[in-house]
Each structure stands twice: as C-alpha cells, then as structure tokens.
Protein backbone atom coordinates (compact mmCIF):
# COMPACT_ATOMS: atom_id res chain seq x y z
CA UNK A 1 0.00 0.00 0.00
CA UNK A 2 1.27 3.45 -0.78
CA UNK A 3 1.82 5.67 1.95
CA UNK A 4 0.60 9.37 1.93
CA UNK A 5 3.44 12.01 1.08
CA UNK A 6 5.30 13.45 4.31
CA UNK A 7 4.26 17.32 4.71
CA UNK A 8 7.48 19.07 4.98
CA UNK A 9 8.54 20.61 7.91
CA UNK A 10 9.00 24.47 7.94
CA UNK A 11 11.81 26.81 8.22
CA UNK A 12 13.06 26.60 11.29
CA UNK A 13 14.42 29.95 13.27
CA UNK A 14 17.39 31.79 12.37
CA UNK A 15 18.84 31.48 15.65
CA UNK A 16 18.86 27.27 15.57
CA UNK A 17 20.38 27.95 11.90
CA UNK A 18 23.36 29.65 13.01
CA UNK A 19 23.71 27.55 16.15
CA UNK A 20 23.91 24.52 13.84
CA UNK A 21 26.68 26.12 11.36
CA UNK A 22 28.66 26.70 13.97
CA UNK A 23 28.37 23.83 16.22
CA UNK A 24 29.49 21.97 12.83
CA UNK A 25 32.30 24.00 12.20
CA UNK A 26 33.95 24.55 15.90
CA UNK A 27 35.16 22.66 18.57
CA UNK A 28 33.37 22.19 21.72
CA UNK A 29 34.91 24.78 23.72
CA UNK A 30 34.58 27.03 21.37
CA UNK A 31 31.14 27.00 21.02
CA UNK A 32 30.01 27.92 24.35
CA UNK A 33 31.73 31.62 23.79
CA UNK A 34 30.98 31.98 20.22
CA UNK A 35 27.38 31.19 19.64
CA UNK A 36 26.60 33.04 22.57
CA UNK A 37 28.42 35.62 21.51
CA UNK A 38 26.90 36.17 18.05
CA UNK A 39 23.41 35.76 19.90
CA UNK A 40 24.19 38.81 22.31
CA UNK A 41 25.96 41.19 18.98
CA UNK A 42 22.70 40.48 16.74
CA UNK A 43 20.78 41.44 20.15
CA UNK A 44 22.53 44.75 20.24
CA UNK A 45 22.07 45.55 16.94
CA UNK A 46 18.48 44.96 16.80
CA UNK A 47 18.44 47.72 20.20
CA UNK A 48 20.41 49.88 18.30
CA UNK A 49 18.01 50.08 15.21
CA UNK A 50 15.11 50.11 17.69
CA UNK A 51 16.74 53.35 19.82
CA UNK A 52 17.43 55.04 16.29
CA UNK A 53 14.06 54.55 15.04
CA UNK A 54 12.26 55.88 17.92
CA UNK A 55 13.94 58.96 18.47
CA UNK A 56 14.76 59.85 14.99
C-alpha cells in the first residue's frame, strides 16, 4: 500500500540555523563563547536600530 506524502517541515528559526553552522564547524569549547556571543551582537544591533528609530 502506498503511503501518503510526508508534509514538509517548515523553516526553522534563524537562531537554531546559526547555532547549527557553527556547532558543525567549531570545537566544543569554542562553542560555548561563540554562539553566545553572536546571539548577544545580533541582540545589540536589533536595540540599536530600535533606539534610532524611535527617536529619529
């Protein structure tokens, strides 16, 4: 019997997408500064744009 075509799963968040490229690309240690790192940067930024477009 044929089965029923798998619905495919969605994209996931940005944030799992960059934690996976660099968990495949570094060594252990490494990733628990970096990804947290590049978490807390793209946080800033988005502040940044947010404090600028208020008060502009």
């Amino acid at each position: 019997m044929a089965r029923a075509p798998q619905p495919r799963r969605g994209p996931t968040a940005p944030g799992s997408a960059l934690r996976a490229l660099l968990r495949c690309n570094l060594p252990p240690g490494a990733q628990r500064v970096v990804v947290p790192a590049v978490l807390v940067f793209l946080v800033l930024i988005n502040v940044v744009l947010i404090v600028l477009l208020a008060f502009r």
